[in-house]
Protein backbone atom coordinates (compact mmCIF):
# COMPACT_ATOMS: atom_id res chain seq x y z
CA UNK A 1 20.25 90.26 176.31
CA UNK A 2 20.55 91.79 179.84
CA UNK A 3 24.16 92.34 179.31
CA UNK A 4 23.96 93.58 176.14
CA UNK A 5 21.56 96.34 177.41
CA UNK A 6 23.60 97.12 180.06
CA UNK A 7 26.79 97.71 177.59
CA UNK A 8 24.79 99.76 174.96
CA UNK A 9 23.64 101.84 177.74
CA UNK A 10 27.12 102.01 179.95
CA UNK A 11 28.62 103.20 175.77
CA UNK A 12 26.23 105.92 175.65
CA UNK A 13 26.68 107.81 179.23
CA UNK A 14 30.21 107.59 178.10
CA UNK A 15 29.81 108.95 174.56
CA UNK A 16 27.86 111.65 176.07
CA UNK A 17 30.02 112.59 179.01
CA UNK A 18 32.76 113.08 176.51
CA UNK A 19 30.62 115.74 174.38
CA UNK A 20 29.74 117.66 177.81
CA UNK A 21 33.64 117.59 178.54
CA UNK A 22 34.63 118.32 174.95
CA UNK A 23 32.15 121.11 174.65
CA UNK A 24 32.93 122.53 178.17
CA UNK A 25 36.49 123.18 176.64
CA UNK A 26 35.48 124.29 173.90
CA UNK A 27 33.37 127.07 175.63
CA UNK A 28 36.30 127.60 178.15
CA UNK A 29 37.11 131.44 177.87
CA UNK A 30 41.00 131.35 178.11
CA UNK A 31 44.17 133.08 177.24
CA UNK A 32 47.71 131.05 176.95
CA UNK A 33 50.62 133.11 178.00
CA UNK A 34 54.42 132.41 177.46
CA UNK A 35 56.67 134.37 179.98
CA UNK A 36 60.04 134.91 181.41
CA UNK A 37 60.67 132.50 184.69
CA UNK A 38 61.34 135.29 187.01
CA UNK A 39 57.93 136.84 186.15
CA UNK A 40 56.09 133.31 187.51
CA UNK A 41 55.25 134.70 190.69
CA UNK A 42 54.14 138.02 189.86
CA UNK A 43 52.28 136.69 186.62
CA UNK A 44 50.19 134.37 189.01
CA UNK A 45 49.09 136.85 191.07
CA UNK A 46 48.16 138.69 187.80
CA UNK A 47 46.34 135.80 186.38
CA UNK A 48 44.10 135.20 189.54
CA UNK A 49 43.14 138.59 189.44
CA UNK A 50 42.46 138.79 186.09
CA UNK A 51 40.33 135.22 186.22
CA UNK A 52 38.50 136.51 189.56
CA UNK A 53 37.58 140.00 187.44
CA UNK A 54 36.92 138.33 184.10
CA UNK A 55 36.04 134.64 184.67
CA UNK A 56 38.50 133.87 182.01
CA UNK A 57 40.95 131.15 182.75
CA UNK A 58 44.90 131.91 182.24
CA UNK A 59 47.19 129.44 181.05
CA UNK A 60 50.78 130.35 181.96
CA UNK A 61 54.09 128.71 180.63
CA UNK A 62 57.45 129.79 182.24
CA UNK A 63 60.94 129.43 181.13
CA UNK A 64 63.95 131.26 180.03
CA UNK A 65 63.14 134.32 177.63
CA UNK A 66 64.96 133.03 174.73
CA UNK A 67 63.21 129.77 174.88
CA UNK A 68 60.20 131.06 175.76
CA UNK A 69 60.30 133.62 172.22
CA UNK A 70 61.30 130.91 170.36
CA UNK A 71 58.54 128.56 171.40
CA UNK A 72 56.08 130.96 168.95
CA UNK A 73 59.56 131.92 166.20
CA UNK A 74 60.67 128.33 165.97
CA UNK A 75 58.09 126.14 167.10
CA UNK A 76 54.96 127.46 165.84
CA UNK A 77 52.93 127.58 169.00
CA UNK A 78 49.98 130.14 169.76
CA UNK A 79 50.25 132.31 172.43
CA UNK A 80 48.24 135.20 173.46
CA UNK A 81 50.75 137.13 175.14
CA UNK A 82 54.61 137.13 175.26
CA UNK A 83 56.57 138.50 178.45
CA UNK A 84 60.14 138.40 178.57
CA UNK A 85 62.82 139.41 181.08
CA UNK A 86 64.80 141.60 178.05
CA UNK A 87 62.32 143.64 175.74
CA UNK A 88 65.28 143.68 172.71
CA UNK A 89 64.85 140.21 172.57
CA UNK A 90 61.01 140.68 171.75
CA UNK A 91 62.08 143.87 168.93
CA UNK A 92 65.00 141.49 167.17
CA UNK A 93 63.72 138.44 167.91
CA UNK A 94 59.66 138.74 167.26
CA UNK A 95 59.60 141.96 165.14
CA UNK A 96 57.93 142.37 162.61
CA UNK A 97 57.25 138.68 161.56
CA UNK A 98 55.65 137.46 165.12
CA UNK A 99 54.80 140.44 166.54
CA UNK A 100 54.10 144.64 165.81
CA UNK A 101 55.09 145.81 168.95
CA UNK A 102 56.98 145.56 172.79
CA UNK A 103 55.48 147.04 175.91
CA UNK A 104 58.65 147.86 178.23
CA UNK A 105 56.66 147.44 181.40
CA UNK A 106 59.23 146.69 184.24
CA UNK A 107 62.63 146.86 185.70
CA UNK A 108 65.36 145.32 187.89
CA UNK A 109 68.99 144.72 188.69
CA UNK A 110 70.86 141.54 189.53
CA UNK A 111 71.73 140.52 192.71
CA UNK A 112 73.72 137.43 194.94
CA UNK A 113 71.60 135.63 196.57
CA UNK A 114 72.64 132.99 199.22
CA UNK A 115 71.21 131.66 202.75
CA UNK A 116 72.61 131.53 205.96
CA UNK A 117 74.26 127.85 205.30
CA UNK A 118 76.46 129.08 202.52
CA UNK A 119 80.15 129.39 202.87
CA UNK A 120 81.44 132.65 203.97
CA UNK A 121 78.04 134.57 204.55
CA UNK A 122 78.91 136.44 207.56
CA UNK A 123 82.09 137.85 205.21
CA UNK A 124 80.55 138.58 201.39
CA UNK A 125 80.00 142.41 200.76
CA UNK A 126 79.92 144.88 198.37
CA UNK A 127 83.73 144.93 198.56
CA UNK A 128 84.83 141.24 198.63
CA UNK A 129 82.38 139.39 196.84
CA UNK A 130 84.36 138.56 193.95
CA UNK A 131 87.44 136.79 196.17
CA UNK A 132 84.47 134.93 198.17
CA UNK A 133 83.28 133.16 195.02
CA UNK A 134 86.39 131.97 193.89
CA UNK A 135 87.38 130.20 197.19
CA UNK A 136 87.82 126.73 197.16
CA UNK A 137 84.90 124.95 198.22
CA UNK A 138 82.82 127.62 197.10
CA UNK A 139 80.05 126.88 194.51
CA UNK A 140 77.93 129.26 192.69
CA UNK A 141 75.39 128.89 189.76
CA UNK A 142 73.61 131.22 187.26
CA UNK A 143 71.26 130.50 183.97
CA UNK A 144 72.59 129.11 180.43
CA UNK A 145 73.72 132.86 178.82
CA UNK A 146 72.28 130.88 175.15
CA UNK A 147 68.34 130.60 177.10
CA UNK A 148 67.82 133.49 179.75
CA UNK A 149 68.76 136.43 179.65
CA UNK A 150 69.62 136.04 183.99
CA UNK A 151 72.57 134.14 182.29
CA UNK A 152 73.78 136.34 179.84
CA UNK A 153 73.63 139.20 182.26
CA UNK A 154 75.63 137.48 184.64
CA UNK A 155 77.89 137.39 181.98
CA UNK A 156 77.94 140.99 181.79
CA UNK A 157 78.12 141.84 185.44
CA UNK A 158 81.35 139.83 185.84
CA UNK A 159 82.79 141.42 183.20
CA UNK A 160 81.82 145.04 183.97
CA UNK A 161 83.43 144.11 187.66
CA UNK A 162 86.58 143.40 186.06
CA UNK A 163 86.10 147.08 184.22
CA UNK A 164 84.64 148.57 187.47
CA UNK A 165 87.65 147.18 189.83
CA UNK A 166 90.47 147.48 187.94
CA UNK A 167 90.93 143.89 188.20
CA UNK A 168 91.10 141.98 185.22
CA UNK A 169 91.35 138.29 187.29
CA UNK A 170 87.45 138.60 188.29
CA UNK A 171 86.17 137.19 184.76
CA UNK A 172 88.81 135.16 184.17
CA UNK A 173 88.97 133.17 187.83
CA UNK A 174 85.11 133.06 188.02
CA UNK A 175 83.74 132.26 184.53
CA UNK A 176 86.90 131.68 182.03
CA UNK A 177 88.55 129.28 184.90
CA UNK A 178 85.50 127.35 185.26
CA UNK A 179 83.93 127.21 181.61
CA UNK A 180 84.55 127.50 178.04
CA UNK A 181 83.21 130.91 177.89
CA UNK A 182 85.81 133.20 176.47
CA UNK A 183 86.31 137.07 176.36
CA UNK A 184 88.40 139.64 174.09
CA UNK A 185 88.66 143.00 174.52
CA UNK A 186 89.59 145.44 171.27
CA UNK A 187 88.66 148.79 170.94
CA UNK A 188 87.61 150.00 174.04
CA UNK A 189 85.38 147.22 174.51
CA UNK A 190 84.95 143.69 175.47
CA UNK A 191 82.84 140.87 173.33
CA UNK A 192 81.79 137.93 175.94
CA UNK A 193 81.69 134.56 173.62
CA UNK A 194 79.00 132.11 174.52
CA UNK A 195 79.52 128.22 173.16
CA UNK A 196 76.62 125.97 172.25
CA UNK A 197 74.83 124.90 175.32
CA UNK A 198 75.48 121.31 175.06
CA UNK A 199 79.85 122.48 176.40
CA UNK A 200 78.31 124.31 179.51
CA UNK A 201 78.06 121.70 182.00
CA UNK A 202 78.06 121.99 185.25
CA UNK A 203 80.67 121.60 187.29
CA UNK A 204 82.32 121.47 191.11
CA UNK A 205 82.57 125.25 191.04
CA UNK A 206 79.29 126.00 188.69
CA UNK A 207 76.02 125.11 188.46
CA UNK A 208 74.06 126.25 184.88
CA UNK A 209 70.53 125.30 184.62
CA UNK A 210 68.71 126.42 181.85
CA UNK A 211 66.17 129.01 183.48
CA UNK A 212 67.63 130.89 186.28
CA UNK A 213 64.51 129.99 188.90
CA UNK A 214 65.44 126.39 188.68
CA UNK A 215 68.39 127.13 190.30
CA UNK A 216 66.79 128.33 193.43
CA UNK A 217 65.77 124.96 194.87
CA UNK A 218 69.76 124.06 193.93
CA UNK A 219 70.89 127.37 196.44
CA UNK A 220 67.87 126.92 199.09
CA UNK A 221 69.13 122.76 199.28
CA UNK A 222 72.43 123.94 199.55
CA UNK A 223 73.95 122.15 196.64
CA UNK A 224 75.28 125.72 195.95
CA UNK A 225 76.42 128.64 197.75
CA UNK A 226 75.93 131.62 195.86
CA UNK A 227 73.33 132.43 192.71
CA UNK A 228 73.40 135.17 190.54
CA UNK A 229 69.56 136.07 190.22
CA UNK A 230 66.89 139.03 189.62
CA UNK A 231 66.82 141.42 192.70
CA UNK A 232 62.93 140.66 192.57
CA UNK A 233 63.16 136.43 192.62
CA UNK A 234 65.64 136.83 195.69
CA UNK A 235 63.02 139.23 197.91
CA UNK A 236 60.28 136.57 196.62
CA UNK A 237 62.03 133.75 198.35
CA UNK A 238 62.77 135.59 201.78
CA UNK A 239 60.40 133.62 203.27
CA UNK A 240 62.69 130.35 202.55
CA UNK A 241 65.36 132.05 204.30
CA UNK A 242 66.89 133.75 201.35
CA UNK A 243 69.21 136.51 201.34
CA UNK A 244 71.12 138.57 198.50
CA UNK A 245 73.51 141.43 198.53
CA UNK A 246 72.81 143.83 196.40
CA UNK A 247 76.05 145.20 193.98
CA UNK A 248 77.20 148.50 192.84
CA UNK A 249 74.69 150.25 190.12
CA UNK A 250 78.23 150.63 187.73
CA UNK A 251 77.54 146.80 187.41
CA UNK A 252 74.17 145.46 188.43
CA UNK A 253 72.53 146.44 185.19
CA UNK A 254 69.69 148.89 186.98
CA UNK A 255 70.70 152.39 186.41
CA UNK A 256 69.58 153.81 182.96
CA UNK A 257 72.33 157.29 183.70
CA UNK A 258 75.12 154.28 183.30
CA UNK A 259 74.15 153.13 180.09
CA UNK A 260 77.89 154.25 178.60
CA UNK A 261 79.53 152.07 181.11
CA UNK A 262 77.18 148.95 180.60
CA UNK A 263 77.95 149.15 176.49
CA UNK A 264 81.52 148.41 177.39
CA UNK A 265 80.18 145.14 177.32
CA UNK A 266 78.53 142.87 174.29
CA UNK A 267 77.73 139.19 174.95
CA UNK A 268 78.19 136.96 171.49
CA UNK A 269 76.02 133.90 171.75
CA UNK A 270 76.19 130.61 170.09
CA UNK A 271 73.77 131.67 167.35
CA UNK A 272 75.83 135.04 166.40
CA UNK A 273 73.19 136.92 167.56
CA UNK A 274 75.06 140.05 169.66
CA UNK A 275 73.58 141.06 172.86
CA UNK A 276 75.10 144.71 174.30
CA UNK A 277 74.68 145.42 178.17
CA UNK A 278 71.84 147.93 179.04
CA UNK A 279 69.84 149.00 182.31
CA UNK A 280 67.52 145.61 182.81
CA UNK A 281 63.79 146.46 181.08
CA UNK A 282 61.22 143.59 180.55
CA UNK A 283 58.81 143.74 177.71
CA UNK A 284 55.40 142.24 176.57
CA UNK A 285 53.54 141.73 173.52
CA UNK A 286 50.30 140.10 171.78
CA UNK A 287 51.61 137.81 169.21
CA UNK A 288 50.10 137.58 165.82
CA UNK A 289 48.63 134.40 166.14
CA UNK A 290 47.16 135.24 169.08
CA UNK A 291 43.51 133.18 169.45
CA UNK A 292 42.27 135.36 171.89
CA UNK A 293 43.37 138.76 171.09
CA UNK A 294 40.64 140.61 173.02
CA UNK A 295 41.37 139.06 176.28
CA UNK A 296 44.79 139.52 175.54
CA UNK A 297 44.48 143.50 176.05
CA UNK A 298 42.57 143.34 178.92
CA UNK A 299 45.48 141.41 180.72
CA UNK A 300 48.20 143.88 179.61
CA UNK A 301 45.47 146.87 180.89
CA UNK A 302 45.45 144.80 183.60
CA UNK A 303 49.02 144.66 183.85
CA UNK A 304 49.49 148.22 183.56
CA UNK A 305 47.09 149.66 185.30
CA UNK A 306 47.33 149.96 189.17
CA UNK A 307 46.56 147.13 190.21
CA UNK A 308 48.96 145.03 187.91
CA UNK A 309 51.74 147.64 189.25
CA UNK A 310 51.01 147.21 193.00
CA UNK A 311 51.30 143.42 192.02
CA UNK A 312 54.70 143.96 190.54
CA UNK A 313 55.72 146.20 193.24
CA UNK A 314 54.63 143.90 195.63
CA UNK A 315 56.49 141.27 194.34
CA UNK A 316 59.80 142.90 193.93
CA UNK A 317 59.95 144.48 190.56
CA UNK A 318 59.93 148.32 189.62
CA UNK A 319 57.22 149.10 187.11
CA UNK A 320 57.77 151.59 184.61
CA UNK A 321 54.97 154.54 185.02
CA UNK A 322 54.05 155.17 182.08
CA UNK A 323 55.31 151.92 180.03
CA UNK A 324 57.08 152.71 176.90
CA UNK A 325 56.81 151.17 173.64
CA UNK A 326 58.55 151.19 170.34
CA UNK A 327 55.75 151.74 168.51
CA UNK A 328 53.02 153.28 170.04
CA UNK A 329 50.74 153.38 166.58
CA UNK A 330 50.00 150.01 166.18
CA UNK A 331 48.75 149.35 169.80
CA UNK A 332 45.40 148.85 170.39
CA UNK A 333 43.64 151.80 171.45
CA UNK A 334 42.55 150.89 175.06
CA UNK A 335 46.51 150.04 175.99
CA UNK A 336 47.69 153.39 174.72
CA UNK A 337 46.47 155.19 177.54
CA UNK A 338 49.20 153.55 179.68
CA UNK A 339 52.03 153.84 177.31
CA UNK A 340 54.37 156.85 176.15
């Protein structure tokens, strides 16, 4: 009888632990938020200042912009707020369906980065960087071109090199050599073709990881040498002995007076979706399935305001003062303040 006491009672302290845990979550005030990789940093800072000035909890999922899009397009997850590293993709990609609008909140430009144990870093420059990567022994890695945009604009740097230095060998020795991506030129113009993920492997010469952060535990191990990455994720890993060089503005994708030069160049992925080279601009939005719409805005006034651009300064990235947005209308009216 005794025991049976003791099991009646031990079943109800358990029964009602799990309503104080199940209504604790369900009183949680929280906001889910799907982002580019190379915003992880700067989006944690952002969410512990937004939880220490709100009390509301942020729940952050990083990977590679395409990915991260289609995790709401495709997959029919919520999110409260969508932050990629290439605002089109938000306009073709999430527009009108998924979302009403893009905040263009941010830029950068695309770097090398390598440490002092990779091959030839007292030589690479400005000049020679090119011939360095396709020496033998030499190993360098950037993002699948299909899931991050990193990888696709590596794509487009190469190719604007070979454009930029006369030297047609560039894209060929480092990417066509190497991999079964393929380019044509016609017209004036050259069309970068990207195969299904599932052919780009890597290899003894390339490393491709799906999100272009992953590969900086691959360059900071030294399993590579070299990694084409955002000029923001490099100065955020300094402190791990990090270094980058930094490439002409005819080809690192940051100067919006070189536009004409960077449209000489249109990436073709394995979807058929076509992808032309601009100046580097991230974007944001609030989903329409959004649960928590409210909080939503005040992380984006949060992430516009000053304080959410000393964050993004402070971590490498350029924010865009005012942010600019395709259509301004439909915002809600406490963001518009920060937009043009």
């Amino acid at each position: 009888m005794k025991a049976k006491s003791i099991v009646v009672l031990s079943t109800i302290i358990i029964a009602i632990l799990i309503i104080i845990v199940v209504l604790n979550r369900s009183e949680e005030k929280s906001i889910k938020i799907f982002h580019a990789g190379s915003l992880s940093i700067p989006f944690d800072d952002l969410a512990k200042e937004f939880e220490k000035e709100y009390g509301i909890k942020v729940y952050r999922e990083a990977a590679g912009s395409v990915s991260t899009i289609k995790k709401v397009t495709d997959l029919g997850k919520y999110a409260d707020i969508v932050a990629s590293a290439d605002y089109t993709l938000i306009e073709k990609m999430m527009e009108p369906d998924y979302s009403d609008y893009c905040i263009q909140f941010a830029t950068n430009s695309l770097v090398i980065a390598y440490t002092n144990e990779s091959r030839y870093h007292k030589e690479i420059n400005e000049n020679n960087w090119y011939t360095i990567l396709g020496r033998d022994g030499v190993r360098f890695g950037f993002s699948d071109p299909n899931k991050d945009p990193c990888g696709y604009r590596t794509m487009m740097v190469l190719q604007l090199a070979s454009i930029y230095y006369h030297n047609e060998t560039i894209f060929y020795n480092l990417v066509e050599k190497n991999t079964p991506i393929k380019n044509n030129y016609t017209n004036n113009s050259y069309t970068v073709y990207i195969p299904d993920s599932s052919s780009l492997t890597s290899n003894e010469k390339i490393m491709i990881r799906p999100m272009e952060v992953d590969l900086m535990a691959a360059l900071e191990s030294n399993e590579i040498d070299y990694l084409f990455i955002y000029e923001s994720v490099a100065k955020q890993h300094a402190i791990s002995g990090v270094r980058y060089l930094t490439l002409e503005d005819a080809i690192d994708l940051s100067n919006p007076d070189r536009v004409d030069d960077y449209n000489k160049v249109t990436i073709e992925m394995s979807d058929g979706r076509n992808i032309t080279a601009k100046p580097i601009v991230y974007g944001v939005t609030i989903p329409k399935n959004a649960e928590h719409k409210d909080y939503a805005v005040k992380f984006i006034e949060l992430l516009l305001g000053e304080k959410g651009r000393e964050i993004l300064i402070k971590n490498g990235q350029k924010p865009l003062q005012p942010a600019v947005c395709d259509h301004k209308d439909l915002l809600p009216d406490s963001i518009k303040p920060y937009v043009k």
